[in-house]
N, C-alpha and C. Protein backbone atom coordinates (compact mmCIF):
# COMPACT_ATOMS: atom_id res chain seq x y z
N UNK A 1 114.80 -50.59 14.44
CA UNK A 1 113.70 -50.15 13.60
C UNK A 1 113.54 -51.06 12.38
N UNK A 2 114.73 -51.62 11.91
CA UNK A 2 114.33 -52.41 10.61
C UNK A 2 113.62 -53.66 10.85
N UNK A 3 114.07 -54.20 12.62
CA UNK A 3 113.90 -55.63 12.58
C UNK A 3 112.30 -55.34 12.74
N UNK A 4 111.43 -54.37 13.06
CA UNK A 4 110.49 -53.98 12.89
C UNK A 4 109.59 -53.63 11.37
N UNK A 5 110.26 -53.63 10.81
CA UNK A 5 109.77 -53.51 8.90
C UNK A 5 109.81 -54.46 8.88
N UNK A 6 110.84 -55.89 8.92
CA UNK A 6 110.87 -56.81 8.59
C UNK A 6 109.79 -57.54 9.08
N UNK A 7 109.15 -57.70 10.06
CA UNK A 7 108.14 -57.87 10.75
C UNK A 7 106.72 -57.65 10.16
N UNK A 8 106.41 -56.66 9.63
CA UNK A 8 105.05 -55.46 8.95
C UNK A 8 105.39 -56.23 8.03
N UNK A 9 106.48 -56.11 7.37
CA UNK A 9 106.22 -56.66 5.59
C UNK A 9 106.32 -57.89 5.76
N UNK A 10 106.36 -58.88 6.48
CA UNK A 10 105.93 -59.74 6.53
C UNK A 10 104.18 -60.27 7.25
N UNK A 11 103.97 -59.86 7.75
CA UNK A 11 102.45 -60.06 8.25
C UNK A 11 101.49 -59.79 7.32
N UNK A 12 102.26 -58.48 6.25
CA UNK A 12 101.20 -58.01 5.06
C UNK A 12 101.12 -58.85 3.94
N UNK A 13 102.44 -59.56 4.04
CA UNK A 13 102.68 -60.56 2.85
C UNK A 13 102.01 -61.51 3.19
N UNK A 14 101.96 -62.57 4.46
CA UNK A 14 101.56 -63.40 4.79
C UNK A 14 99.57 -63.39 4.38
N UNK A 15 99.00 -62.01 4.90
CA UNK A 15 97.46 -61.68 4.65
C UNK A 15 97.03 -61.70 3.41
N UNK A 16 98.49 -60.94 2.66
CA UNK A 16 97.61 -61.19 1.46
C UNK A 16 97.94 -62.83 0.55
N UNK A 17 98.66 -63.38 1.46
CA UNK A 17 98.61 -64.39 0.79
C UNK A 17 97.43 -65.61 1.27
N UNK A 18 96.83 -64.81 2.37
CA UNK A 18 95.65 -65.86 2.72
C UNK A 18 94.24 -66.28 1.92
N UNK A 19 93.77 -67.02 1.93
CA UNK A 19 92.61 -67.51 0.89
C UNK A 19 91.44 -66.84 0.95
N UNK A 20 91.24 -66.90 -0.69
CA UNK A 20 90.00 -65.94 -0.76
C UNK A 20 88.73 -66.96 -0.61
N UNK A 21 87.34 -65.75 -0.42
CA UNK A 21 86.45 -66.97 -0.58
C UNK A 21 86.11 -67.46 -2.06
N UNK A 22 85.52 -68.73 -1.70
CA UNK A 22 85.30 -69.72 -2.80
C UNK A 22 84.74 -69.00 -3.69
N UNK A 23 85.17 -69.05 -5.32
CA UNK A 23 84.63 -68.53 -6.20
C UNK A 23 83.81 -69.90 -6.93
N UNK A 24 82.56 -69.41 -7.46
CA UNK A 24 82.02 -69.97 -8.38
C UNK A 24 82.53 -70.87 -9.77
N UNK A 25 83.62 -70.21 -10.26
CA UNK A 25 84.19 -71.00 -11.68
C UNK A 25 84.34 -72.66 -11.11
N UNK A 26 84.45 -73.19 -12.25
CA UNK A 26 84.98 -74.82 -12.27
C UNK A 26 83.13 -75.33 -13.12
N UNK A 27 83.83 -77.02 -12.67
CA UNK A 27 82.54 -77.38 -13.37
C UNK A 27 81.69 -77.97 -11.67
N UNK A 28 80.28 -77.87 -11.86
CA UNK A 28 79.12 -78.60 -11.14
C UNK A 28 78.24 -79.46 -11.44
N UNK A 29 77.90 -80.28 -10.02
CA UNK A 29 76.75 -81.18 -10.61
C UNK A 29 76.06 -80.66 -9.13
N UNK A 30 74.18 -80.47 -10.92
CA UNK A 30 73.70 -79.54 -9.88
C UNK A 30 72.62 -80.62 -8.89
N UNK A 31 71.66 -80.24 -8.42
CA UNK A 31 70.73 -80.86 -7.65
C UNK A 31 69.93 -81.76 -8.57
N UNK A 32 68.91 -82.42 -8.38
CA UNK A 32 68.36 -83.36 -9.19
C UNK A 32 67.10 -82.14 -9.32
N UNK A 33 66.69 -82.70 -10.77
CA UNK A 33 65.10 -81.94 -10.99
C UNK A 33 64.00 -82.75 -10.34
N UNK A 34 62.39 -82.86 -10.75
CA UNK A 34 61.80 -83.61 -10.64
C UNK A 34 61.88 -84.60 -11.00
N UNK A 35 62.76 -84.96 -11.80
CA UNK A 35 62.47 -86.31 -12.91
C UNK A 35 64.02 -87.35 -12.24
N UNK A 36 64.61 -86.74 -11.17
CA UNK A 36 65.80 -87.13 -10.71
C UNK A 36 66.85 -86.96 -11.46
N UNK A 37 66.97 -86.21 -12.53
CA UNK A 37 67.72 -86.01 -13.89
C UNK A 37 68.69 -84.79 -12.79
N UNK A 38 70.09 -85.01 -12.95
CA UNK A 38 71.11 -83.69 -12.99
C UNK A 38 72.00 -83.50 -14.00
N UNK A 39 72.80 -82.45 -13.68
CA UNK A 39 73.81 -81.88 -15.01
C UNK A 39 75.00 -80.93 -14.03
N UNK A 40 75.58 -81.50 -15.18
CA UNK A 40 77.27 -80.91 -15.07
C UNK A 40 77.08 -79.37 -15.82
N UNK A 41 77.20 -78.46 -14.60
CA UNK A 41 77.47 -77.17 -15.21
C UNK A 41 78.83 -76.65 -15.46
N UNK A 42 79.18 -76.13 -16.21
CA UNK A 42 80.91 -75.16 -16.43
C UNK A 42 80.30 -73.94 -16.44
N UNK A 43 80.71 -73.47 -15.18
CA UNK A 43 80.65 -72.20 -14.62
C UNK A 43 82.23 -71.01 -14.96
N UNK A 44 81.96 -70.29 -15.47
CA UNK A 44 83.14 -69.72 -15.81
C UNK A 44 83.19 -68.32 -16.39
N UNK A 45 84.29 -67.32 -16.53
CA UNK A 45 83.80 -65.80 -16.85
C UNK A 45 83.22 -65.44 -18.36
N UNK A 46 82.67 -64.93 -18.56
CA UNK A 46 81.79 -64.29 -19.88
C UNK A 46 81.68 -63.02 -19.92
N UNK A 47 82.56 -62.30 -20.20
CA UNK A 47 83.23 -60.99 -20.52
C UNK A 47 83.58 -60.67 -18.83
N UNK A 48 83.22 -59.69 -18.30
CA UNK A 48 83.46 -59.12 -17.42
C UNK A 48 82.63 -59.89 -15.78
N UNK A 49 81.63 -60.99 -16.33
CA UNK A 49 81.04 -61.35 -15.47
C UNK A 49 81.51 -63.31 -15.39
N UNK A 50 80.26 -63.58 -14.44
CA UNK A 50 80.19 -65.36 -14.52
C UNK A 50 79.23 -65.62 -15.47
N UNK A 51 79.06 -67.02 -16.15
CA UNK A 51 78.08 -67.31 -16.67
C UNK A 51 78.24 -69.32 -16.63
N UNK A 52 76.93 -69.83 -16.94
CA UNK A 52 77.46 -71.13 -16.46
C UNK A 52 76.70 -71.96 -17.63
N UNK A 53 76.96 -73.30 -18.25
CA UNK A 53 76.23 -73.90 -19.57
C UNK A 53 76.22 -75.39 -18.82
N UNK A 54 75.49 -76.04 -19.39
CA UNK A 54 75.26 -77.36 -19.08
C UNK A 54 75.87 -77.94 -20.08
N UNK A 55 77.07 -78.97 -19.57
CA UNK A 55 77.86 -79.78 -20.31
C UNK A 55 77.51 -81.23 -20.60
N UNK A 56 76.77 -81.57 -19.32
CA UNK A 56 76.30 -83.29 -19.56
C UNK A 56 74.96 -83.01 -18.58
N UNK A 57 74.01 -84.32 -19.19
CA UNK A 57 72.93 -84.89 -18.12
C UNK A 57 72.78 -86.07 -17.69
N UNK A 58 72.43 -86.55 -16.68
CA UNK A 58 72.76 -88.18 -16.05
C UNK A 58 70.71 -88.16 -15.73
N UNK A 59 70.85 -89.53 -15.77
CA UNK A 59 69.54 -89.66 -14.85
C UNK A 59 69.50 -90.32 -12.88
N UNK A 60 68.70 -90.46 -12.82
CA UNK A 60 68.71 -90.49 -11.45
C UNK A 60 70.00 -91.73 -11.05
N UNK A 61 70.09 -92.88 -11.84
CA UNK A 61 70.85 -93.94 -11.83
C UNK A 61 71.95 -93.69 -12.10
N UNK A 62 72.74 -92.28 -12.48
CA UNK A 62 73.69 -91.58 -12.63
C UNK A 62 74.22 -91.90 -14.28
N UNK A 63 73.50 -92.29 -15.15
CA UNK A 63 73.68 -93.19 -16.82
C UNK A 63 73.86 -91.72 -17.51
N UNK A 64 74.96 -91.61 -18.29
CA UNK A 64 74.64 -90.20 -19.06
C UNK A 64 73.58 -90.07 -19.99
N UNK A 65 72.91 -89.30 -20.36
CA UNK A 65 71.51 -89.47 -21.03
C UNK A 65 71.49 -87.85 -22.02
N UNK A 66 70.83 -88.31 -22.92
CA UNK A 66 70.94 -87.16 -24.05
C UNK A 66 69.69 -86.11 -23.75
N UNK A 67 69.94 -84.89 -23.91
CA UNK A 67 69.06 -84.16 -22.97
C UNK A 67 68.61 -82.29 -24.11
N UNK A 68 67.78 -81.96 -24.33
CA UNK A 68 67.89 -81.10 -25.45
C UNK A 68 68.49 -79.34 -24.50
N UNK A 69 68.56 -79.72 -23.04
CA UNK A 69 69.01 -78.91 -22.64
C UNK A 69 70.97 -78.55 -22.36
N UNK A 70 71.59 -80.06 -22.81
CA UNK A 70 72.85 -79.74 -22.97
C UNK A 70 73.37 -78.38 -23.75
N UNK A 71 74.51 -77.62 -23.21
CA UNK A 71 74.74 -76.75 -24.25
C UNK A 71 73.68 -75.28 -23.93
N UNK A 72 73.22 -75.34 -23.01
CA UNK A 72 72.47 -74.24 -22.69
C UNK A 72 72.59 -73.79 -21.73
N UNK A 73 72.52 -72.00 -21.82
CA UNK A 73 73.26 -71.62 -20.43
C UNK A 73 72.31 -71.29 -19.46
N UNK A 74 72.34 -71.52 -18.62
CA UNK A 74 71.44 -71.50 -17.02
C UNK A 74 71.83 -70.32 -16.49
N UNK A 75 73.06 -69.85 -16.23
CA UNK A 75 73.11 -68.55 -15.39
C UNK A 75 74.07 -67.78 -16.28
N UNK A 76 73.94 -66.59 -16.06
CA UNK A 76 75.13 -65.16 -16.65
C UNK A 76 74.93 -64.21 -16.16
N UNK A 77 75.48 -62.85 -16.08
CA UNK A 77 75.72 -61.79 -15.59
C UNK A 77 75.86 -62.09 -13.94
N UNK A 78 76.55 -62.85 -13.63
CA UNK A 78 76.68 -63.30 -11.98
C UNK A 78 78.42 -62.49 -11.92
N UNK A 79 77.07 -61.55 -10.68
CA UNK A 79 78.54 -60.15 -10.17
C UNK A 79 78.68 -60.47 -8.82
N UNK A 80 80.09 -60.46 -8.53
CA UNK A 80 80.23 -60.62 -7.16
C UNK A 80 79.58 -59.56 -6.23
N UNK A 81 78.77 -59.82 -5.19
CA UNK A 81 78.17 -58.46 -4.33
C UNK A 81 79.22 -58.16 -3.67
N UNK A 82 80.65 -59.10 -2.90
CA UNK A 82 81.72 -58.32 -2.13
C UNK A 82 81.43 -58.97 -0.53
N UNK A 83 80.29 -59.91 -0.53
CA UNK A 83 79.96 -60.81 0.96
C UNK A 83 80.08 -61.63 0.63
N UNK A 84 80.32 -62.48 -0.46
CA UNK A 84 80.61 -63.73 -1.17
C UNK A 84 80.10 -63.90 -1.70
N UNK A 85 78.51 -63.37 -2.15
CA UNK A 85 77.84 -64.01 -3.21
C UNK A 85 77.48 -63.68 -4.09
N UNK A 86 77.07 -64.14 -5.28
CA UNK A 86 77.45 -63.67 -6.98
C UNK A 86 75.56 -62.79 -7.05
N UNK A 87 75.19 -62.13 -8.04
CA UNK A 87 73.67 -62.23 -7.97
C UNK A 87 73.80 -61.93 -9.97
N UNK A 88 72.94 -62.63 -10.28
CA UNK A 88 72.42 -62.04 -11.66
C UNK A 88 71.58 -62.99 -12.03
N UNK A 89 71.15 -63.68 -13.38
CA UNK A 89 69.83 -64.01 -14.20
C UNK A 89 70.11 -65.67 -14.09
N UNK A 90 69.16 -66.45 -14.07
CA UNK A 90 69.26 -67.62 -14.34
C UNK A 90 68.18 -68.38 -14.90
N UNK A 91 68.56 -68.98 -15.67
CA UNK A 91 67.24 -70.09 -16.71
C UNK A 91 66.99 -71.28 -15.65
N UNK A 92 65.83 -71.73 -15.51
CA UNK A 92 65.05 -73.37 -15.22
C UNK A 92 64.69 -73.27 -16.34
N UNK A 93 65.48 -74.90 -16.86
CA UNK A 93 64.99 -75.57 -18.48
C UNK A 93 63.61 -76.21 -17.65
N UNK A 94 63.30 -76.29 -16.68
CA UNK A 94 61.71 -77.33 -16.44
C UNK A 94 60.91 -76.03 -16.42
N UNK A 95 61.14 -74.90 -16.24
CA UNK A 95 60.16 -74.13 -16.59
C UNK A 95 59.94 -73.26 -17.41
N UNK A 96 61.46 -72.98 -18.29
CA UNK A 96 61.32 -72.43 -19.19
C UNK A 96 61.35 -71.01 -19.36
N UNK A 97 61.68 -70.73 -18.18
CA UNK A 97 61.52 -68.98 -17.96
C UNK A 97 63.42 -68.86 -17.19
N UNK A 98 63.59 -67.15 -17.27
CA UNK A 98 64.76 -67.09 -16.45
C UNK A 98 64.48 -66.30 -15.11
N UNK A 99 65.31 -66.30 -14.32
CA UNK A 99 64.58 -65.21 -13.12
C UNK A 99 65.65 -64.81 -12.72
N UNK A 100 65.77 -63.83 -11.66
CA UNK A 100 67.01 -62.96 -10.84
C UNK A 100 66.94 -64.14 -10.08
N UNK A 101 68.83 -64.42 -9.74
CA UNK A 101 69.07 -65.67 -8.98
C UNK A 101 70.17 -64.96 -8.38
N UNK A 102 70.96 -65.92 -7.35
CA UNK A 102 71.87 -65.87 -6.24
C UNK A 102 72.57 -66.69 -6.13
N UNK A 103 73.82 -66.73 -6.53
CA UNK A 103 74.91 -67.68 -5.72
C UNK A 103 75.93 -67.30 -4.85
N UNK A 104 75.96 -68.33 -3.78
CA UNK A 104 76.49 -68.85 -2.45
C UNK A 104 77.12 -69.85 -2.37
N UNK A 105 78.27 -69.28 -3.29
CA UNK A 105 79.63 -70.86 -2.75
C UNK A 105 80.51 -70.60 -1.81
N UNK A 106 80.48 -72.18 -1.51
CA UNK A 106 81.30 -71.88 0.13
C UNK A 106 81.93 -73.53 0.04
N UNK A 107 83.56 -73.32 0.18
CA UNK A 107 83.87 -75.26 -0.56
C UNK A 107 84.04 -75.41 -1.78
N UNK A 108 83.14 -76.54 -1.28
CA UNK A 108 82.57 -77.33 -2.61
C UNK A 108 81.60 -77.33 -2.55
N UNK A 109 80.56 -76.25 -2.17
CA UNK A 109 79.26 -76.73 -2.10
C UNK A 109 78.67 -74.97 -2.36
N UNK A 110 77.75 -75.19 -3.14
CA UNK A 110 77.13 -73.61 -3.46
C UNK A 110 75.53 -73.96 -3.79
N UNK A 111 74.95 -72.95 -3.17
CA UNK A 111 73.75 -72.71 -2.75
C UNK A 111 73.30 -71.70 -4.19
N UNK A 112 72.54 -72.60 -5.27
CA UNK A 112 71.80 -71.86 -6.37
C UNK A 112 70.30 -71.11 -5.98
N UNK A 113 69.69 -69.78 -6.06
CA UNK A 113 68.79 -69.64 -5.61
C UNK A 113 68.48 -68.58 -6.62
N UNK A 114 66.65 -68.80 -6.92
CA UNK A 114 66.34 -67.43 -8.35
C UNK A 114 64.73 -67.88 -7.44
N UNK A 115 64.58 -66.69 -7.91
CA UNK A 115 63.25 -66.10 -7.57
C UNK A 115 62.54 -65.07 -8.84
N UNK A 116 61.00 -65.30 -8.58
CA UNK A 116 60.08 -64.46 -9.26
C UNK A 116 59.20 -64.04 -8.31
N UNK A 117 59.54 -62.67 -8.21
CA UNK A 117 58.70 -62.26 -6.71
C UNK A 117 58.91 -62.63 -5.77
N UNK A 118 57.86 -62.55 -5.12
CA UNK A 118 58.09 -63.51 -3.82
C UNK A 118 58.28 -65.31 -4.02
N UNK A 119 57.90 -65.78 -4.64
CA UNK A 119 58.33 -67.51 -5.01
C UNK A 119 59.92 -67.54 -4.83
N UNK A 120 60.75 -68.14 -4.22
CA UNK A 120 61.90 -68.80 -4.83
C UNK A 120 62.00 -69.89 -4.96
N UNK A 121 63.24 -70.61 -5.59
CA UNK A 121 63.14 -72.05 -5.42
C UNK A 121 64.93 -71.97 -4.68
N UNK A 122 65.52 -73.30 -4.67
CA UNK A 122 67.17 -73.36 -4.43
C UNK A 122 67.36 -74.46 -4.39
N UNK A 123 69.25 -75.13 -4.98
CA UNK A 123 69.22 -75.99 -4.91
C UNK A 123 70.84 -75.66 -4.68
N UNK A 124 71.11 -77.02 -3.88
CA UNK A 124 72.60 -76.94 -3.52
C UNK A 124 73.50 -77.96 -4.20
N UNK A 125 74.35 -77.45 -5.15
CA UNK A 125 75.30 -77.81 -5.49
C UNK A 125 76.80 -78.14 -5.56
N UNK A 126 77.59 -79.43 -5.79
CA UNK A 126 78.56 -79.55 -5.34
C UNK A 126 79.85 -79.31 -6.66
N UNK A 127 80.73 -79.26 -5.85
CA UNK A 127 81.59 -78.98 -6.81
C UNK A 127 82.49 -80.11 -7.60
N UNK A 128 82.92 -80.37 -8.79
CA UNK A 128 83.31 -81.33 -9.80
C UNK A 128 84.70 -81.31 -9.83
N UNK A 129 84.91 -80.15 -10.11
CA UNK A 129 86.31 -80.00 -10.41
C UNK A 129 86.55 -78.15 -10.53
């Protein structure tokens, strides 16, 4: 009977030591805008939730470039739904508005998506570090 416990508590140990899915934190570089311009986001917790700020901007030629949107946060209140993906508010500095958005990381690679109504937009981002 024991060599049987020994067995269970090991299979349970082993499960829970298996990998969770990819969380959102770390830093990103996101998709290019229109202007081919991207940015390094730091995605990371803000009280009880995610929230993410733009740390640098490059232009299309990858040159770091001074940008009045550094330092501004793009997403917050991002709650895990429990299928992997986060949902709460996110800013576009090209448009200036925020909308209910969606993230989908999986890797190194996460799927940004916000919508107003029926419109969405999305862009897929990779992971930095």
């Amino acid at each position: 009977m024991t060599y049987f416990k020994v067995i269970a508590m090991s299979a349970l140990l082993a499960l829970g030591a298996a990998p969770l899915a990819a969380a959102p934190d770390g830093l990103w570089l996101t998709g290019p805008d229109r202007h081919g311009n991207v940015a390094h986001v730091k995605a990371s917790k803000c009280g009880a939730f995610l929230c993410g700020v733009i740390v640098d901007a490059y232009n299309k030629t990858g040159q770091k470039i001074s940008s009045p949107n550094v330092g501004k946060r793009v997403f917050w209140d991002m709650r895990p739904e429990g299928d992997g993906t986060y949902k709460g508010r996110a800013y576009v500095p090209a448009l200036g508005r925020d909308y209910t958005a969606k993230m989908v990381p999986s890797g190194n690679r996460m799927l940004v998506k916000g919508c107003a109504g029926p419109i969405c937009m999305d862009q897929t981002w990779t992971r930095l570090k």
